[in-house]
C-alpha atoms as a PDB file:
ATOM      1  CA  UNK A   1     124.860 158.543  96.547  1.00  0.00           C
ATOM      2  CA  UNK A   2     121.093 158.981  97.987  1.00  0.00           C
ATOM      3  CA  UNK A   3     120.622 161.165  94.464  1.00  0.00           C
ATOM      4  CA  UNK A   4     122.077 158.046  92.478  1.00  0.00           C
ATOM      5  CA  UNK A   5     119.784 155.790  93.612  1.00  0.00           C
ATOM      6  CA  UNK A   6     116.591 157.472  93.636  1.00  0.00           C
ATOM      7  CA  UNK A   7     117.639 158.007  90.087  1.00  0.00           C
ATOM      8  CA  UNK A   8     118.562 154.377  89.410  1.00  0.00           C
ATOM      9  CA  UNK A   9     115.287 153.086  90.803  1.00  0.00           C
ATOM     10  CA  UNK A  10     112.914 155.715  88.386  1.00  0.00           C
ATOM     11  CA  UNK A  11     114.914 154.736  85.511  1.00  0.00           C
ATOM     12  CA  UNK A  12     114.830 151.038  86.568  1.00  0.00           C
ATOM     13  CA  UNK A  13     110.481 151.857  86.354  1.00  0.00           C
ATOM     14  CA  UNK A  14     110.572 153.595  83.658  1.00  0.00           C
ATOM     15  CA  UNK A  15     112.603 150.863  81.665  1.00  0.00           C
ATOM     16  CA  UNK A  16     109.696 148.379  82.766  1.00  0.00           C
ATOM     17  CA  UNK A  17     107.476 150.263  81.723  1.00  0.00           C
ATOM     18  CA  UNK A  18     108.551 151.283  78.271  1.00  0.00           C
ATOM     19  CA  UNK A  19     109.341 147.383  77.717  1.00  0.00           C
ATOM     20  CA  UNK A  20     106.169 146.247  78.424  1.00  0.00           C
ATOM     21  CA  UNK A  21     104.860 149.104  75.577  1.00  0.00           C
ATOM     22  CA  UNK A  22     107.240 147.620  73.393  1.00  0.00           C
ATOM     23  CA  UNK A  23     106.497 144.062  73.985  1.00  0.00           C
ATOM     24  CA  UNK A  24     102.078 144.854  73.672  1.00  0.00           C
ATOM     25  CA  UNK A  25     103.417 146.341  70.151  1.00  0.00           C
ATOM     26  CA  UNK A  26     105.789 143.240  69.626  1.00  0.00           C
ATOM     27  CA  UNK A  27     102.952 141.344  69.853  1.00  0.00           C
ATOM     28  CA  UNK A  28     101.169 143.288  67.868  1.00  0.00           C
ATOM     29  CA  UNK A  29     103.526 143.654  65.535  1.00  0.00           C
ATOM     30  CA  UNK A  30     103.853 139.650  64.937  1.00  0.00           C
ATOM     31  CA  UNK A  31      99.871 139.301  64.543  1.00  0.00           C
ATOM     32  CA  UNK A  32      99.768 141.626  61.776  1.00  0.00           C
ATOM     33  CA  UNK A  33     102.556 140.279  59.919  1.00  0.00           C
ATOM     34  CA  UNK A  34     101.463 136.740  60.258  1.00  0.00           C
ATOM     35  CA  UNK A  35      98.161 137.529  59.068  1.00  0.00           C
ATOM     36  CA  UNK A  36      98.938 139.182  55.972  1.00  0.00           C
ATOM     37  CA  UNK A  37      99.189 136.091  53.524  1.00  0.00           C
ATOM     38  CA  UNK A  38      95.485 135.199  54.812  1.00  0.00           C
ATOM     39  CA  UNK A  39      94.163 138.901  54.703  1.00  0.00           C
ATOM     40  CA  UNK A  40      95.757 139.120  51.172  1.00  0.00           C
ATOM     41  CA  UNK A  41      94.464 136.013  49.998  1.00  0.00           C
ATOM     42  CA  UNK A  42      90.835 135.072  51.411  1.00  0.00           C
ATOM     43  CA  UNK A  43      89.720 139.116  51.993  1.00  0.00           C
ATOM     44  CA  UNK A  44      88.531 140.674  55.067  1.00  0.00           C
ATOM     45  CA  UNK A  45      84.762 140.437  53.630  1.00  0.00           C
ATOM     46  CA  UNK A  46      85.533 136.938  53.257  1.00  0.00           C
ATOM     47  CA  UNK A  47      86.818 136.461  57.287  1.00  0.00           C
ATOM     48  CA  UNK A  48      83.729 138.609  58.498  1.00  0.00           C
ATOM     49  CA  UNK A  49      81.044 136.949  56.506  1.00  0.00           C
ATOM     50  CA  UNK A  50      78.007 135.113  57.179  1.00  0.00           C
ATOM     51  CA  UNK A  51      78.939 131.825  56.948  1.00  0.00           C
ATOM     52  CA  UNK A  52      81.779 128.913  58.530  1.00  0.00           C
ATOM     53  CA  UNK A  53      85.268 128.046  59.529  1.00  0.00           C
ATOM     54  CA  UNK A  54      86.231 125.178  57.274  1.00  0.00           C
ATOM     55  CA  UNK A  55      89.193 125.658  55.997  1.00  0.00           C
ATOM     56  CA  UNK A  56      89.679 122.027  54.956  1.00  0.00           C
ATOM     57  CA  UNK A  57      86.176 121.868  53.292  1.00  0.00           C
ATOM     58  CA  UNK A  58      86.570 119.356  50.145  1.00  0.00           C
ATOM     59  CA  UNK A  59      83.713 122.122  48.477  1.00  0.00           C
ATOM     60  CA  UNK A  60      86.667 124.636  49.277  1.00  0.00           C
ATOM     61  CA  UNK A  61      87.898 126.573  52.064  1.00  0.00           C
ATOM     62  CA  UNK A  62      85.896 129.141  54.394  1.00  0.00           C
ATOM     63  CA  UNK A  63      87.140 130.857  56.637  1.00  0.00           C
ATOM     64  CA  UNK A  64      84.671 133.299  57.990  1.00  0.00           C
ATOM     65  CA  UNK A  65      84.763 133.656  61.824  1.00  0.00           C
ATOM     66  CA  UNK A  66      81.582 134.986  62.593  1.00  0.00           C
ATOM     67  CA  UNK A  67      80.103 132.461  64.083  1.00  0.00           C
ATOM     68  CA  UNK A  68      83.277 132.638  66.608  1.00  0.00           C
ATOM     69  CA  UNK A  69      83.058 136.021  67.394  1.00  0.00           C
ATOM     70  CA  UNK A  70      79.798 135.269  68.578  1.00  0.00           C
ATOM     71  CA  UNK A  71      80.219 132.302  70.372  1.00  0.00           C
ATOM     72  CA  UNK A  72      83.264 134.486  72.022  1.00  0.00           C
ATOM     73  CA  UNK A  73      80.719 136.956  72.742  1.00  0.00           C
ATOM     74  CA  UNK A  74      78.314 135.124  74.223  1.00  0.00           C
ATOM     75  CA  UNK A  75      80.743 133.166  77.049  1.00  0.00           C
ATOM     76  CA  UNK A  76      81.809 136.609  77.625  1.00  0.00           C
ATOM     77  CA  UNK A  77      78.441 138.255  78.389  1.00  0.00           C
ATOM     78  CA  UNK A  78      76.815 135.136  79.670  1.00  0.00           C
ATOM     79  CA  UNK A  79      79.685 135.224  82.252  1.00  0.00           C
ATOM     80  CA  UNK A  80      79.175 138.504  83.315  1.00  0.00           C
ATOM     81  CA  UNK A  81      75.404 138.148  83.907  1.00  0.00           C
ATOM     82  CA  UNK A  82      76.537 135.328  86.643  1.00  0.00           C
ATOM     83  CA  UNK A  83      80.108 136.929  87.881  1.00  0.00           C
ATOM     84  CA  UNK A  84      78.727 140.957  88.220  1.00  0.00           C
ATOM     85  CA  UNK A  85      75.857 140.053  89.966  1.00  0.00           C
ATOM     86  CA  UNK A  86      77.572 137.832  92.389  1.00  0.00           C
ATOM     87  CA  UNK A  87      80.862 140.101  92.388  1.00  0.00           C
ATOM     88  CA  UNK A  88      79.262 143.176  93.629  1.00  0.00           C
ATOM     89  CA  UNK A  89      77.370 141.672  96.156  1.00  0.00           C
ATOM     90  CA  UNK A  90      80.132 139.834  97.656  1.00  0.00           C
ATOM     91  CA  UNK A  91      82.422 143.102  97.260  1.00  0.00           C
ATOM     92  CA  UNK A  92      79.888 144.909  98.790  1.00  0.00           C
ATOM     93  CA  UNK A  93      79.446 142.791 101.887  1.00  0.00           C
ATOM     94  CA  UNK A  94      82.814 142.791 102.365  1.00  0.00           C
ATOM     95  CA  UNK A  95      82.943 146.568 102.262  1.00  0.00           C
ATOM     96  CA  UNK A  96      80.516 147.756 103.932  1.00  0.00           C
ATOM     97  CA  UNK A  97      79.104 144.943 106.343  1.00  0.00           C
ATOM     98  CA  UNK A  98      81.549 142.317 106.592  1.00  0.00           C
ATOM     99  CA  UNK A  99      83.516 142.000 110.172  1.00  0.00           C
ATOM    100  CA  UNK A 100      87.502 142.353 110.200  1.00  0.00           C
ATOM    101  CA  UNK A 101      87.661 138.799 111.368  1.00  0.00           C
ATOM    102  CA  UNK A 102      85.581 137.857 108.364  1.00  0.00           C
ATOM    103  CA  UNK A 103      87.857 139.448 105.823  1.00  0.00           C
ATOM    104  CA  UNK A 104      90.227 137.688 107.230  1.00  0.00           C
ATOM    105  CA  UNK A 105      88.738 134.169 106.410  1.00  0.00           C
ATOM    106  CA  UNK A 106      87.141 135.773 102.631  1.00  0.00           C
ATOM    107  CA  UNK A 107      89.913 137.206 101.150  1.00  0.00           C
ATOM    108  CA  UNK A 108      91.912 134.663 100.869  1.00  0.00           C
ATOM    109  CA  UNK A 109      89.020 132.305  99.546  1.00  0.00           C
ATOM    110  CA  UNK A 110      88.813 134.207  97.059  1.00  0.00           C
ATOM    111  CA  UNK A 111      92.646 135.089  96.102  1.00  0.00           C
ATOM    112  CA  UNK A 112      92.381 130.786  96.125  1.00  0.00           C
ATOM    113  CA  UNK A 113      89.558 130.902  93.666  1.00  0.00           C
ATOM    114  CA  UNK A 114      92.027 133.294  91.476  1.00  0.00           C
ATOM    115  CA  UNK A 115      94.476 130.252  91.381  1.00  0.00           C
ATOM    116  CA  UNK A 116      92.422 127.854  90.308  1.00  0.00           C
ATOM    117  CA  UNK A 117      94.111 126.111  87.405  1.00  0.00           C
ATOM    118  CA  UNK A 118      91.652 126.436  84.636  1.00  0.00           C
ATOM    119  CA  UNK A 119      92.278 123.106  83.169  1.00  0.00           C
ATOM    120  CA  UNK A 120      90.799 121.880  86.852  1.00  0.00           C
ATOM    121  CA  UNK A 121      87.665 123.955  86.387  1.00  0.00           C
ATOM    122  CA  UNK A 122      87.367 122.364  83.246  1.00  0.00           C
ATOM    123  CA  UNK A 123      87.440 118.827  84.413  1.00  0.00           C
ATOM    124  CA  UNK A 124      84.426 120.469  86.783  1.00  0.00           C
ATOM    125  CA  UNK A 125      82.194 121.624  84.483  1.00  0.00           C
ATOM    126  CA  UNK A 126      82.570 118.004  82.734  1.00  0.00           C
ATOM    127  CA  UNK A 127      81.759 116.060  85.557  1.00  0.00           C
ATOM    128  CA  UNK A 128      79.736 118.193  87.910  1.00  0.00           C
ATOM    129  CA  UNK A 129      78.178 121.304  85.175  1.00  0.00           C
ATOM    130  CA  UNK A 130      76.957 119.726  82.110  1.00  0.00           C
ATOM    131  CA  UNK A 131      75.325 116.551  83.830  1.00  0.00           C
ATOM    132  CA  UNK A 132      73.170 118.610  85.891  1.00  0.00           C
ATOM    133  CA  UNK A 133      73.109 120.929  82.883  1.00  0.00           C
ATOM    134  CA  UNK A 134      71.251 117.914  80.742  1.00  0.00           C
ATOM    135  CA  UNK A 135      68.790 116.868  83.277  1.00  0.00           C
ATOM    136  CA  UNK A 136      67.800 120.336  84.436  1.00  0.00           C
ATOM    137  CA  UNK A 137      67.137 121.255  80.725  1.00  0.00           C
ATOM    138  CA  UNK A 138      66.072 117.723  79.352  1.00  0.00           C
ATOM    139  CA  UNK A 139      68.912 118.297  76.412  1.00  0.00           C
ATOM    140  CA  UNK A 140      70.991 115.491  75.184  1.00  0.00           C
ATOM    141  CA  UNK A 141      74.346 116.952  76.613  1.00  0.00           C
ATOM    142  CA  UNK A 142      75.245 120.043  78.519  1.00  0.00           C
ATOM    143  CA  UNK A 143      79.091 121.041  77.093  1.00  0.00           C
ATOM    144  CA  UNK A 144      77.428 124.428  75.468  1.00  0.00           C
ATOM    145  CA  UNK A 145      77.752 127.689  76.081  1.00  0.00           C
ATOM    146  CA  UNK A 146      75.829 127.876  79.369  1.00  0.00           C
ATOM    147  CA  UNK A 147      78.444 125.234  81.002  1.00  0.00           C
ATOM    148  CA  UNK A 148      81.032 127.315  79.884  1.00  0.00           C
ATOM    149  CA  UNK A 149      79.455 130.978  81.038  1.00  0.00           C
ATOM    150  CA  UNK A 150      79.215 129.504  84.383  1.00  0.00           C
ATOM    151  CA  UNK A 151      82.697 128.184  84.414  1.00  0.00           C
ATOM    152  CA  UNK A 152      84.302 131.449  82.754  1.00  0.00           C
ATOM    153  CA  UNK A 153      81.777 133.556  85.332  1.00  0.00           C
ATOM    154  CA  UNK A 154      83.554 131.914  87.925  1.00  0.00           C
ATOM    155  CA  UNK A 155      86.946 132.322  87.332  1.00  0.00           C
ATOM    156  CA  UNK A 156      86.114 136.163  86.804  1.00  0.00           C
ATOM    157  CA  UNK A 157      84.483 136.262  90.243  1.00  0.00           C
ATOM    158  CA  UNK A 158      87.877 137.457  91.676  1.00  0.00           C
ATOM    159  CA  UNK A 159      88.914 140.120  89.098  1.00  0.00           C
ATOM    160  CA  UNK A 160      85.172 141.899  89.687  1.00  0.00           C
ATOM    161  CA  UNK A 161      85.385 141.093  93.386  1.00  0.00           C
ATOM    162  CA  UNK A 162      88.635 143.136  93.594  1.00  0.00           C
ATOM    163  CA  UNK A 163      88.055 145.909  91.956  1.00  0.00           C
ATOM    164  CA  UNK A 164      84.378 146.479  92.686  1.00  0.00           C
ATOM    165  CA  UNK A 165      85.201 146.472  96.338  1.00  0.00           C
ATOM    166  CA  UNK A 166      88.184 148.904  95.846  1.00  0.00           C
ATOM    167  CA  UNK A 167      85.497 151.287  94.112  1.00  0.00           C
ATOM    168  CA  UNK A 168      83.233 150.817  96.943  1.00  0.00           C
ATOM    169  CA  UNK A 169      85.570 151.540  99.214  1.00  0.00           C
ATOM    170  CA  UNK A 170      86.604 154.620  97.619  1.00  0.00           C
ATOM    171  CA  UNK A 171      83.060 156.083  98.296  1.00  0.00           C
ATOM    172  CA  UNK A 172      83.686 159.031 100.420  1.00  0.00           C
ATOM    173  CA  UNK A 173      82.331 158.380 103.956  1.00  0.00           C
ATOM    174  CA  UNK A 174      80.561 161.495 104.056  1.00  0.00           C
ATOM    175  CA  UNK A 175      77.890 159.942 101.921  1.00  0.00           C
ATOM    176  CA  UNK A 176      77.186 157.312 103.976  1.00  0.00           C
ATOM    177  CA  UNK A 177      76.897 159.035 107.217  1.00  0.00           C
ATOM    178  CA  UNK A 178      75.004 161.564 105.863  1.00  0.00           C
ATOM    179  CA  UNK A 179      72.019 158.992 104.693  1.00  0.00           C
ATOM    180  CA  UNK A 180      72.318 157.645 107.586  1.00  0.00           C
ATOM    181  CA  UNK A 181      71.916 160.655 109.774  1.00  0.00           C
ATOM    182  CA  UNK A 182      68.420 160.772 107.304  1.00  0.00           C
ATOM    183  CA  UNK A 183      67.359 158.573 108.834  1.00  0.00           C
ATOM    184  CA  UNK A 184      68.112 155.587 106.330  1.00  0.00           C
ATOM    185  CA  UNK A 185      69.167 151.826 107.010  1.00  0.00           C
ATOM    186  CA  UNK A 186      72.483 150.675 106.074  1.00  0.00           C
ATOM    187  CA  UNK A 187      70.529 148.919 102.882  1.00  0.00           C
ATOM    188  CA  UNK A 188      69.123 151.755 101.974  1.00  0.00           C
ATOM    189  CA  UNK A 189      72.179 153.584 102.128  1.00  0.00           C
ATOM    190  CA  UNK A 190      74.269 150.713 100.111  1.00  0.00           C
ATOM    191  CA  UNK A 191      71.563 150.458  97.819  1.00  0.00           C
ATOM    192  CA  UNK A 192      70.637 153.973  96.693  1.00  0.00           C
ATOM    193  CA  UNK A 193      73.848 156.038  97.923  1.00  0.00           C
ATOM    194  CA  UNK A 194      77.356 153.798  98.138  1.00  0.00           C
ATOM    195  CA  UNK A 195      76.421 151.879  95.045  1.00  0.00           C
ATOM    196  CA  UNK A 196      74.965 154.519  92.814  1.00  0.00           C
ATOM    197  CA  UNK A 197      78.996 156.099  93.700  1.00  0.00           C
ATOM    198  CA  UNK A 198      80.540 153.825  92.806  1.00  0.00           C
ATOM    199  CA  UNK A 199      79.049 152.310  89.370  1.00  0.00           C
ATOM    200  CA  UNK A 200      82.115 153.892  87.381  1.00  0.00           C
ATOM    201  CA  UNK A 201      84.364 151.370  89.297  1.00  0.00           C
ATOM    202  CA  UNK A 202      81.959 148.650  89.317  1.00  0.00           C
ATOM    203  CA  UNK A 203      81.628 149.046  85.274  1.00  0.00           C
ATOM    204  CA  UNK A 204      85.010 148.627  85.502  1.00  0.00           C
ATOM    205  CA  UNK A 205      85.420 146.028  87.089  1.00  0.00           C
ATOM    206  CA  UNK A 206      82.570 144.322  84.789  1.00  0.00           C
ATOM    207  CA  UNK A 207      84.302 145.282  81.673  1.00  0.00           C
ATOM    208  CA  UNK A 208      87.905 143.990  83.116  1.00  0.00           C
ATOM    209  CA  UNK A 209      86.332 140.680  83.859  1.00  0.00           C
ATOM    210  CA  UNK A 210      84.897 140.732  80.936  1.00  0.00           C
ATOM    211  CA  UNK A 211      88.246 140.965  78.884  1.00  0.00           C
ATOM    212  CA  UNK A 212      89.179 137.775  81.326  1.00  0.00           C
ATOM    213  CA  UNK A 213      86.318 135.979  80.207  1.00  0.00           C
ATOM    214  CA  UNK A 214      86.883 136.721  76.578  1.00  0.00           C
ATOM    215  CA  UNK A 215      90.508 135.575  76.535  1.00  0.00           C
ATOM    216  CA  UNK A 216      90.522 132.215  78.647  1.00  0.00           C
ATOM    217  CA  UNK A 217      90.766 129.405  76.436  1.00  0.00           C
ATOM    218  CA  UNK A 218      91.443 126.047  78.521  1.00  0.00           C
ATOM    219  CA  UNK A 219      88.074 126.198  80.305  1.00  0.00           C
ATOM    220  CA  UNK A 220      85.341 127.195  77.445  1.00  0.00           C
ATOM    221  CA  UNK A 221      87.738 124.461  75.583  1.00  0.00           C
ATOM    222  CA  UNK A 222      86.960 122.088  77.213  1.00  0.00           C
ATOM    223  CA  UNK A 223      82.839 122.668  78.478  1.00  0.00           C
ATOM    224  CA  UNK A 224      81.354 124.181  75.370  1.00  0.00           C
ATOM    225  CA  UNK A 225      81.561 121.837  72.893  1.00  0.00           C
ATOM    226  CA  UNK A 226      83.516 123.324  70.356  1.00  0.00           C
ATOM    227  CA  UNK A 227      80.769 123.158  67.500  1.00  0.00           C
ATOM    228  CA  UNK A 228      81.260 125.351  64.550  1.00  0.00           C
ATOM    229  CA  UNK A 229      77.515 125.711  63.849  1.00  0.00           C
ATOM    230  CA  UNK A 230      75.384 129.147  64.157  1.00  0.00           C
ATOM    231  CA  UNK A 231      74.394 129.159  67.803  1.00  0.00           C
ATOM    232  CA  UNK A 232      71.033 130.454  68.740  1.00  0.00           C
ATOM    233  CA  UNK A 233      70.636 129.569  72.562  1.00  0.00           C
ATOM    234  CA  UNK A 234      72.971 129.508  75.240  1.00  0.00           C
ATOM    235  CA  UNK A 235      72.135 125.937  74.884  1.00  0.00           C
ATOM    236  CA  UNK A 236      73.850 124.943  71.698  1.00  0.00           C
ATOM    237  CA  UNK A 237      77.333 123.976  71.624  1.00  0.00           C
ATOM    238  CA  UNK A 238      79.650 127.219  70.321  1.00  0.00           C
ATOM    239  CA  UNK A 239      83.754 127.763  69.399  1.00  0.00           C
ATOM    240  CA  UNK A 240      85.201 130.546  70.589  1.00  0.00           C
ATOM    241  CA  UNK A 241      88.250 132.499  69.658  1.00  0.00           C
ATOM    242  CA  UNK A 242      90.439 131.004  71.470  1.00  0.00           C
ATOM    243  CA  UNK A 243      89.447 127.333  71.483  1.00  0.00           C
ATOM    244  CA  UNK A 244      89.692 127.228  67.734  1.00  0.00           C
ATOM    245  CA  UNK A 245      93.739 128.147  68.028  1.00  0.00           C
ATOM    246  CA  UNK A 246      94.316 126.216  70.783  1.00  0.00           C
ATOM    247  CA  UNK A 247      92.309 123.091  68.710  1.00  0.00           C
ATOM    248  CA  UNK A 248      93.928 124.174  65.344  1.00  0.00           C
ATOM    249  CA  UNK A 249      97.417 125.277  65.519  1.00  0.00           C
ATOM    250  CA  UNK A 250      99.117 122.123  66.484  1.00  0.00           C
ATOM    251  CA  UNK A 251      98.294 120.620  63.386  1.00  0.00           C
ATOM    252  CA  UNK A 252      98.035 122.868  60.684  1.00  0.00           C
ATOM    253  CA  UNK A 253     100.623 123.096  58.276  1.00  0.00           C
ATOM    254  CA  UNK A 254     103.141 125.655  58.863  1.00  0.00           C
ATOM    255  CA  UNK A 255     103.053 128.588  56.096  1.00  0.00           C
ATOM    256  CA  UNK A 256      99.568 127.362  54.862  1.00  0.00           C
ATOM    257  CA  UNK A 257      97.007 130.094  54.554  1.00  0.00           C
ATOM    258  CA  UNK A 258      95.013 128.049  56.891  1.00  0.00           C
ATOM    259  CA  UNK A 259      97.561 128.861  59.448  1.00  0.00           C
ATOM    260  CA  UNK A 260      97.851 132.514  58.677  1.00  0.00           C
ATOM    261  CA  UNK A 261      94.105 132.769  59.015  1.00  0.00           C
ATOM    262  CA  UNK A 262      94.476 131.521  62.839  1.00  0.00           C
ATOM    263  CA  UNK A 263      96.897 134.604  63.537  1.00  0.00           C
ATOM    264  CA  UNK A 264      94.192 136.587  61.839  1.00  0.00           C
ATOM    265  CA  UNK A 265      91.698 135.219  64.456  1.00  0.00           C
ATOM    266  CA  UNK A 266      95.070 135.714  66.804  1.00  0.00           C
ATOM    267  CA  UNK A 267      94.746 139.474  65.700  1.00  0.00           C
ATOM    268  CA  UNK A 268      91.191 139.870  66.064  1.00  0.00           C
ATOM    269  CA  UNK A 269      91.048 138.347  69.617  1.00  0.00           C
ATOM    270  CA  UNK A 270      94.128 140.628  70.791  1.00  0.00           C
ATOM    271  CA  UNK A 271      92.018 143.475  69.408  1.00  0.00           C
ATOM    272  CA  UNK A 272      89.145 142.314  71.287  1.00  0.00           C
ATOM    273  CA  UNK A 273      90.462 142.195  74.637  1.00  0.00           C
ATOM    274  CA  UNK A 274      92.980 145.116  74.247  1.00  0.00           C
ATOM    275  CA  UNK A 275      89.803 147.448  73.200  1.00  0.00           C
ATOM    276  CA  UNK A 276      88.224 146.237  76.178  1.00  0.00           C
ATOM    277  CA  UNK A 277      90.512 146.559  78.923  1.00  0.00           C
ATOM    278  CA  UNK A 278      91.351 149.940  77.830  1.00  0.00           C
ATOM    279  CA  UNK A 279      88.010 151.222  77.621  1.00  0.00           C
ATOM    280  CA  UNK A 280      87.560 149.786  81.512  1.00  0.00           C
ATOM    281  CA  UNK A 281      91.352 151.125  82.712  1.00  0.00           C
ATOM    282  CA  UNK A 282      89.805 154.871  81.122  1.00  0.00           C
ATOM    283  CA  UNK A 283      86.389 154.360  83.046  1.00  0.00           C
ATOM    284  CA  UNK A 284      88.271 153.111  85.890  1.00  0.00           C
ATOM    285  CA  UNK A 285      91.073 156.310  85.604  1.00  0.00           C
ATOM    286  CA  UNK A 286      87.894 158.322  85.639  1.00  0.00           C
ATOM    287  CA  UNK A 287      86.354 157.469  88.547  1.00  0.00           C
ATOM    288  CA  UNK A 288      89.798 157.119  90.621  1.00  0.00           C
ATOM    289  CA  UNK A 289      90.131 161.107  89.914  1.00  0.00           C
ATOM    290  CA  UNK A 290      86.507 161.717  90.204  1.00  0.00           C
ATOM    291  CA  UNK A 291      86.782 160.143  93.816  1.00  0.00           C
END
């Protein structure tokens, strides 16, 4: 009986696990066979030129998502600059300095943060972000890219928090009390010994939040303005991937090539994120055996 249900439970796992491969492939599956009719009709030159999405232009159609990918790309790493920063240090302090008692009262701040709603942080960077945006840059309106960098960076505080401290924590303790017995302070040691140890994990941890950042769709919907122009400053309104589904699908007609051209952005975004996350899961593999 014991021997049936150790058995029972590892192939209850290993059924989990193979359905989740199957349903990442599903998924998979469905974008690429949606976005066929658009990749056979408008090109994939034609989605990954210079240019704009219009696909209701009067002048005809365009459908070139360029100026997404970079308005995806630039919430993404304009996030990071705020969330990494601000992510290691926290995970650091509560590593390394931080009292049991104040763990305690941080960790679940943050696991709160994690929950935010991001329709709520939204409605923030609305009423709180972009007016102080405007006057602190003298620009008509601040729903740009910068609102929503700041809004994305903070909902990916938690994912770098987590698994930068985890890295930190996996620093072997040998390195620490050997600077110190050098005679070094505990910043000197966090700086230039624990840190320096543990940047595999904390790349990690950057590149994780940075799939978060790229995929969230509510928030940057809502605080960047949703222009489909060329940005050139973080202070021009952009669209990113996701925004221009969530704006777009509801009202597209069904079977159009317009609407197979959103599950080619679909497609692209899924790539996006899935290329990331991987790349950070082997970095992050890499360092767990390293350590």
């Amino acid at each position: 009986m014991q021997r049936f249900k150790e058995k029972s439970v590892r192939y209850f796992f290993m059924v989990c696990g193979l359905l989740s491969i199957v349903i990442l492939f599903g998924i998979f599956y469905l974008l690429l066979n949606s976005s066929f009719p658009a990749i056979s009709k408008v090109g994939i030159k034609a989605f990954f030129a210079e240019g704009y999405w219009n696909p209701t232009a009067f002048s005809g159609p365009q459908y070139s998502i360029w100026n997404l990918i970079k308005g995806t790309f630039m919430v993404g790493a304009g996030s990071l600059i705020i969330a990494v920063p601000l992510g290691v240090a926290c995970a650091a302090y509560l590593a390394e300095i931080a009292s049991t008692r104040e763990r305690e009262i941080f960790k679940p701040i943050i696991e709160i943060l994690a929950g935010i709603p991001s329709v709520v942080l939204g409605f923030f960077g609305l009423v709180v972000v972009a007016p102080l945006l405007s006057r602190l840059f003298n620009i008509p309106t601040g729903i740009n890219a910068l609102n929503g960098s700041i809004l994305v960076g903070i909902m990916a505080l938690p994912t770098v928090i987590t698994i930068a401290e985890d890295a930190i924590s996996s620093v072997p303790q040998n390195y620490k009390h050997a600077s110190l017995a050098l005679g070094a302070t505990r910043w000197q040691t966090l700086r230039k010994v624990i840190l320096p140890a543990a940047l595999s994990g904390i790349i990690a941890a950057s590149m994780l939040g940075m799939g978060r950042a790229i995929g969230e769709t509510m928030t940057v919907l809502m605080a960047t303005g949703n222009a489909l122009a060329n940005p050139s400053s973080f202070l021009d309104s952009v669209r990113t991937l996701s925004a221009n589904i969530a704006i777009e699908m509801g009202e597209v007609p069904m079977g159009s090539v317009h609407f197979h051209s959103l599950f080619f952005v679909g497609l692209v975004l899924f790539l996006i994120t899935f290329v990331i996350n991987l790349i950070a899961d082997l970095i992050f593999q890499h360092y767990r055996e390293g350590a």
